[in-house]
C-alpha atoms as a PDB file:
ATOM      1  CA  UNK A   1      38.460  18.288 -83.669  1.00  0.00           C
ATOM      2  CA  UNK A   2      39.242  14.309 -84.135  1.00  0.00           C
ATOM      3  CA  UNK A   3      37.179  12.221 -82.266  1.00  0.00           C
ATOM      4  CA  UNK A   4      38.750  11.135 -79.598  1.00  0.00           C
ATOM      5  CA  UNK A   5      39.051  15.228 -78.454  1.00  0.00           C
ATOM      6  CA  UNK A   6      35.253  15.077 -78.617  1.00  0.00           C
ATOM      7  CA  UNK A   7      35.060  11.994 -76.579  1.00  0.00           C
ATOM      8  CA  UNK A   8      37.256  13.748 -74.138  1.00  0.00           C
ATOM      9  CA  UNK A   9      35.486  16.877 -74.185  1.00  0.00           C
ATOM     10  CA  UNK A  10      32.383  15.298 -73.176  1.00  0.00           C
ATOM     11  CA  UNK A  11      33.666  12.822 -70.924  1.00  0.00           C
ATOM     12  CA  UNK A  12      35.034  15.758 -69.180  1.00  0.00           C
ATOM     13  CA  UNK A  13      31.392  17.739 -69.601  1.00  0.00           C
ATOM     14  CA  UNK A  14      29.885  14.250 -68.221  1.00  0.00           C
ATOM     15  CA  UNK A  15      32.618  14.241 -65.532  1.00  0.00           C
ATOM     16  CA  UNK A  16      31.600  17.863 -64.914  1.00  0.00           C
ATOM     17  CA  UNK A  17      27.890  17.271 -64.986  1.00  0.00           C
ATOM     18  CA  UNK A  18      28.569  14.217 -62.866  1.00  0.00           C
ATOM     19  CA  UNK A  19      30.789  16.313 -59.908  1.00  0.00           C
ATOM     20  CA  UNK A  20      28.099  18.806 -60.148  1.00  0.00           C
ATOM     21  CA  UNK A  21      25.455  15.832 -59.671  1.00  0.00           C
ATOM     22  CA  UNK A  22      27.442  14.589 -56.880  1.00  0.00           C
ATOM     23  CA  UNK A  23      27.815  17.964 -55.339  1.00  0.00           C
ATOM     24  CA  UNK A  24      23.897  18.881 -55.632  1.00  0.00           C
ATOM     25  CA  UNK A  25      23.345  15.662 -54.328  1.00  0.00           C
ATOM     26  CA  UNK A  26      25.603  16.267 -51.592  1.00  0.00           C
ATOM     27  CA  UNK A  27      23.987  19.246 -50.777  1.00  0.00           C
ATOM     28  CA  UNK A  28      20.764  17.361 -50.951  1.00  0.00           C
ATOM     29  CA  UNK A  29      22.629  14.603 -48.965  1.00  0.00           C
ATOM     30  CA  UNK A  30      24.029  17.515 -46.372  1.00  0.00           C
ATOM     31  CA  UNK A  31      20.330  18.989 -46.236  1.00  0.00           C
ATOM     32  CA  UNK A  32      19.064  15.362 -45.651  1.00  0.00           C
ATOM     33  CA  UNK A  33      21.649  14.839 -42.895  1.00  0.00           C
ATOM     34  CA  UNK A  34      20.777  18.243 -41.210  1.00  0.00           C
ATOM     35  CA  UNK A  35      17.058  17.187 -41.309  1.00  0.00           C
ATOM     36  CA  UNK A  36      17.553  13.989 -39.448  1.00  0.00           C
ATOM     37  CA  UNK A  37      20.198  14.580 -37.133  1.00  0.00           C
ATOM     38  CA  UNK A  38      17.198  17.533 -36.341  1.00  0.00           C
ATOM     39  CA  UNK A  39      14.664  15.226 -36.480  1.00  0.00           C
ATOM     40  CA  UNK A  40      16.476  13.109 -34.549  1.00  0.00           C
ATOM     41  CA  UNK A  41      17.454  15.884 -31.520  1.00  0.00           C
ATOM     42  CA  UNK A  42      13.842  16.643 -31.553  1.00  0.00           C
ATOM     43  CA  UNK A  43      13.113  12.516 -31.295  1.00  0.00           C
ATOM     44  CA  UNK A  44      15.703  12.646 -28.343  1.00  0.00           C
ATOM     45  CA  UNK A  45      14.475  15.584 -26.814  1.00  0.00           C
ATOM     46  CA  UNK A  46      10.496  14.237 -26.832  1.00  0.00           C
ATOM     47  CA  UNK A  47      12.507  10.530 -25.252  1.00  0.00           C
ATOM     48  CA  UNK A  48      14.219  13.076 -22.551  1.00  0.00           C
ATOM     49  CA  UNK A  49      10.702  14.639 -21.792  1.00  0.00           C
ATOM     50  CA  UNK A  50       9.105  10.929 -21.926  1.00  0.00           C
ATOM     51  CA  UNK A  51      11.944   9.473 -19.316  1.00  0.00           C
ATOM     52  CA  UNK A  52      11.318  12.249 -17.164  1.00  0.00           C
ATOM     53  CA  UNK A  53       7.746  11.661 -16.817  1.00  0.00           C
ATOM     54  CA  UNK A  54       8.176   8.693 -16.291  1.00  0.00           C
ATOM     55  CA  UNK A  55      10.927   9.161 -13.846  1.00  0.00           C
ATOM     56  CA  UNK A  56       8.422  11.690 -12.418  1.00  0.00           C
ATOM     57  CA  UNK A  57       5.735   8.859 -12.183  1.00  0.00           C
ATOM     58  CA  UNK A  58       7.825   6.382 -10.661  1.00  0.00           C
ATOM     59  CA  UNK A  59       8.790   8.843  -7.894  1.00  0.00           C
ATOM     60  CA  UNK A  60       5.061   9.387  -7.483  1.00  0.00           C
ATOM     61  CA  UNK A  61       4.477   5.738  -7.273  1.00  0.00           C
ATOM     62  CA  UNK A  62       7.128   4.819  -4.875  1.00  0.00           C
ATOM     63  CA  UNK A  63       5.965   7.591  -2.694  1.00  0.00           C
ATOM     64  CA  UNK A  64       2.396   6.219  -3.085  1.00  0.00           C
ATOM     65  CA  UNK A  65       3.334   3.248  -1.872  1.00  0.00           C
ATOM     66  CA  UNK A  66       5.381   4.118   0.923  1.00  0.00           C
ATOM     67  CA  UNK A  67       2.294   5.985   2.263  1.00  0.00           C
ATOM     68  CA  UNK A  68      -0.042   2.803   1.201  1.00  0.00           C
ATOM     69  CA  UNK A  69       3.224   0.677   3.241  1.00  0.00           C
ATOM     70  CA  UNK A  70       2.929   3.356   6.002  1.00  0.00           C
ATOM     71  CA  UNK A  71      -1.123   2.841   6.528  1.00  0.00           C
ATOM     72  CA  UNK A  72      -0.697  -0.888   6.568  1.00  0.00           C
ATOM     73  CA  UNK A  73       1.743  -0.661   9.345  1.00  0.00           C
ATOM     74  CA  UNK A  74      -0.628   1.868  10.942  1.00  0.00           C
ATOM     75  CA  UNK A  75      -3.689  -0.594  10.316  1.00  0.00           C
ATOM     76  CA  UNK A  76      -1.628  -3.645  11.719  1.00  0.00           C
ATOM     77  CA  UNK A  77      -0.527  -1.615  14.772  1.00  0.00           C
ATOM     78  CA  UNK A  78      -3.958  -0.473  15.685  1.00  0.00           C
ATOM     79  CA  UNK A  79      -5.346  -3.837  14.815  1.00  0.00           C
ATOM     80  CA  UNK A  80      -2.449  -5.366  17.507  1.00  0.00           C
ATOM     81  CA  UNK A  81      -3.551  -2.866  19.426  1.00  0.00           C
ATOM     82  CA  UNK A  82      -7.560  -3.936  19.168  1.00  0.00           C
ATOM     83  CA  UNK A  83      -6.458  -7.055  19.738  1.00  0.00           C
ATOM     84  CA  UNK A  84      -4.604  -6.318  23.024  1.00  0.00           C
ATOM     85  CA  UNK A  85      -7.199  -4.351  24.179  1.00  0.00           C
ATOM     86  CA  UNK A  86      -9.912  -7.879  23.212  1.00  0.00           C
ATOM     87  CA  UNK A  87      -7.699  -9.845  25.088  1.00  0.00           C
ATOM     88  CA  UNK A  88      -7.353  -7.322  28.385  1.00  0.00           C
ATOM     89  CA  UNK A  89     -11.376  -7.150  28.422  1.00  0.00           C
ATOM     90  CA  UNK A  90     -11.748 -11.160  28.119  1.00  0.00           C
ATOM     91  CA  UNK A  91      -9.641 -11.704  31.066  1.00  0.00           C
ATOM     92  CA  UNK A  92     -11.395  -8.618  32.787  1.00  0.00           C
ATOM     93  CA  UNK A  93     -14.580 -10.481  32.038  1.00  0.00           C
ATOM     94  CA  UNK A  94     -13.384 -13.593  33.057  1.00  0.00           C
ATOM     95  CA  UNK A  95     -12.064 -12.349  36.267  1.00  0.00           C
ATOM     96  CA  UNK A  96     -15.220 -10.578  36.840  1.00  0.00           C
ATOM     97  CA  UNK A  97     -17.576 -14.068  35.992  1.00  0.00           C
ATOM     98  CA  UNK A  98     -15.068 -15.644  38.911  1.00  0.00           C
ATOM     99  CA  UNK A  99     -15.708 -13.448  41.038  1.00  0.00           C
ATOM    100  CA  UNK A 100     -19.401 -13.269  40.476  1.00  0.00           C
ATOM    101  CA  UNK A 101     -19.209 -17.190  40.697  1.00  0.00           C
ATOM    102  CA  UNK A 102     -17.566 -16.682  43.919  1.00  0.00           C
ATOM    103  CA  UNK A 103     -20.272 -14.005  45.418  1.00  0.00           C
ATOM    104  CA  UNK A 104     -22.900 -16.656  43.730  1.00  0.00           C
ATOM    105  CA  UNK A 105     -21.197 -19.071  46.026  1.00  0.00           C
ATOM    106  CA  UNK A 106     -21.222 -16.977  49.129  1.00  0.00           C
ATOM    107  CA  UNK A 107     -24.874 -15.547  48.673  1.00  0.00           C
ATOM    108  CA  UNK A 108     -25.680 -19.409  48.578  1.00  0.00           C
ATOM    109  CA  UNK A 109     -23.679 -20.498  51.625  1.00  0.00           C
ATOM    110  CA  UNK A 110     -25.432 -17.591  53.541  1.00  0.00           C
ATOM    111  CA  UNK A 111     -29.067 -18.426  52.379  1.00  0.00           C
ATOM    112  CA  UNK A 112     -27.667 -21.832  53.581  1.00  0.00           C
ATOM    113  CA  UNK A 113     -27.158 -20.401  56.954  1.00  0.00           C
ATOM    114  CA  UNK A 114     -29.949 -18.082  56.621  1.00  0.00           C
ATOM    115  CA  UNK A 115     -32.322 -20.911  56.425  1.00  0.00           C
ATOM    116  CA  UNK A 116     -30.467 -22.975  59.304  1.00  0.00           C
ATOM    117  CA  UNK A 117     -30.601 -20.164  61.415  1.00  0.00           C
ATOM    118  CA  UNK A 118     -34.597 -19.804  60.301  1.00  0.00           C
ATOM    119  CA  UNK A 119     -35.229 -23.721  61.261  1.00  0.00           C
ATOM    120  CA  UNK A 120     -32.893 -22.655  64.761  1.00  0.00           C
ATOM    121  CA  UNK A 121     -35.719 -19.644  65.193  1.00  0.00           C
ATOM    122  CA  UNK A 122     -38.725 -21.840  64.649  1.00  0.00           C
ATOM    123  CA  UNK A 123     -37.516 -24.896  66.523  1.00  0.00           C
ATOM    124  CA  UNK A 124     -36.839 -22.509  69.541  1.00  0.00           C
ATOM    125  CA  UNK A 125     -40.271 -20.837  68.876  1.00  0.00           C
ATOM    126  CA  UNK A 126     -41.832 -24.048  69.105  1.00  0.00           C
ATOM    127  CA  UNK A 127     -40.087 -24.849  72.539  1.00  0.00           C
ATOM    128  CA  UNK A 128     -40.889 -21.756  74.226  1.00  0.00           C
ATOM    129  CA  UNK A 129     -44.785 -22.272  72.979  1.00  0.00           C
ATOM    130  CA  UNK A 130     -45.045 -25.459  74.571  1.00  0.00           C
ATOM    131  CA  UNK A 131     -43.922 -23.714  77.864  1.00  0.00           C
ATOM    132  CA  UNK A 132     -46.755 -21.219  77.392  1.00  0.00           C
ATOM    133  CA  UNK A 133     -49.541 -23.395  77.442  1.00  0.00           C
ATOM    134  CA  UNK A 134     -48.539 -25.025  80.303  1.00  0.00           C
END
C-alpha cells in the first residue's frame, strides 16, 4: 500500500477514533446535560419551596401586624375613652367643689345670722332682766 493509502487509512482510523471521541464525549456531554438540567429542577424546586415559605412568612407577618395595627387602635380607643371619662370626672369634681363652695358660703351666711339672731336673744334677755329687778 503506497503511502499516501496509509495516510488515508489512518486519517480515516483517526477520523473514526475522533467521531467516536466526539460521540463518547457527547454521551458524556448528554449525561452532563441530564445531570444539571436535574440538578438544576431540583435547585428550582428547593427556590419554589424557599419562595413559598417565605410567601408563607410574609402572610404571617402581615397578619401579625394587622392584629399588632388592630390592638393599637384598640389601645388608642380605650385610651380616648380614659381620657373622656378623666375629663367627665374633673368637671364632676369641679362642679361638685362649686357647689360645696356655694354650701360653704351659705353655712357661713347662716352662722352669720345665727350669731345676729344670738346677739338679738341676749340683747332682749338683757332688757327683760332689767324689768325683773325692778
Amino acid at each position: 500500500m503506497p503511502l499516501s493509502c496509509f495516510s488515508s487509512v489512518l486519517a480515516s482510523l483517526r477520523g473514526g477514533a475522533a467521531a467516536a471521541a466526539e460521540d463518547d464525549a457527547g454521551e458524556e456531554g448528554t449525561a452532563a446535560l441530564l445531570r444539571r438540567r436535574l440538578l438544576v429542577g431540583e435547585v428550582a424546586a428547593n427556590l419554589e419551596e424557599e419562595v413559598g415559605a417565605l410567601e408563607r412568612a410574609l402572610a404571617v407577618a402581615v397578619a401579625e401586624r394587622a392584629a399588632v395595627e388592630a390592638r393599637r387602635l384598640d389601645a388608642e380607643a380605650r385610651a380616648d375613652d380614659a381620657e373622656a371619662r378623666v375629663l367627665a370626672a374633673a368637671e364632676e369634681k369641679d362642679a361638685r367643689v362649686e357647689e360645696l363652695v356655694i354650701a360653704a358660703a351659705e353655712a357661713a351666711a347662716k352662722r352669720r345670722q345665727i350669731r345676729v339672731l344670738e346677739l338679738q336673744i341676749q340683747a332682749v334677755n338683757n332688757m327683760t332682766s332689767k324689768f325683773r329687778w325692778y
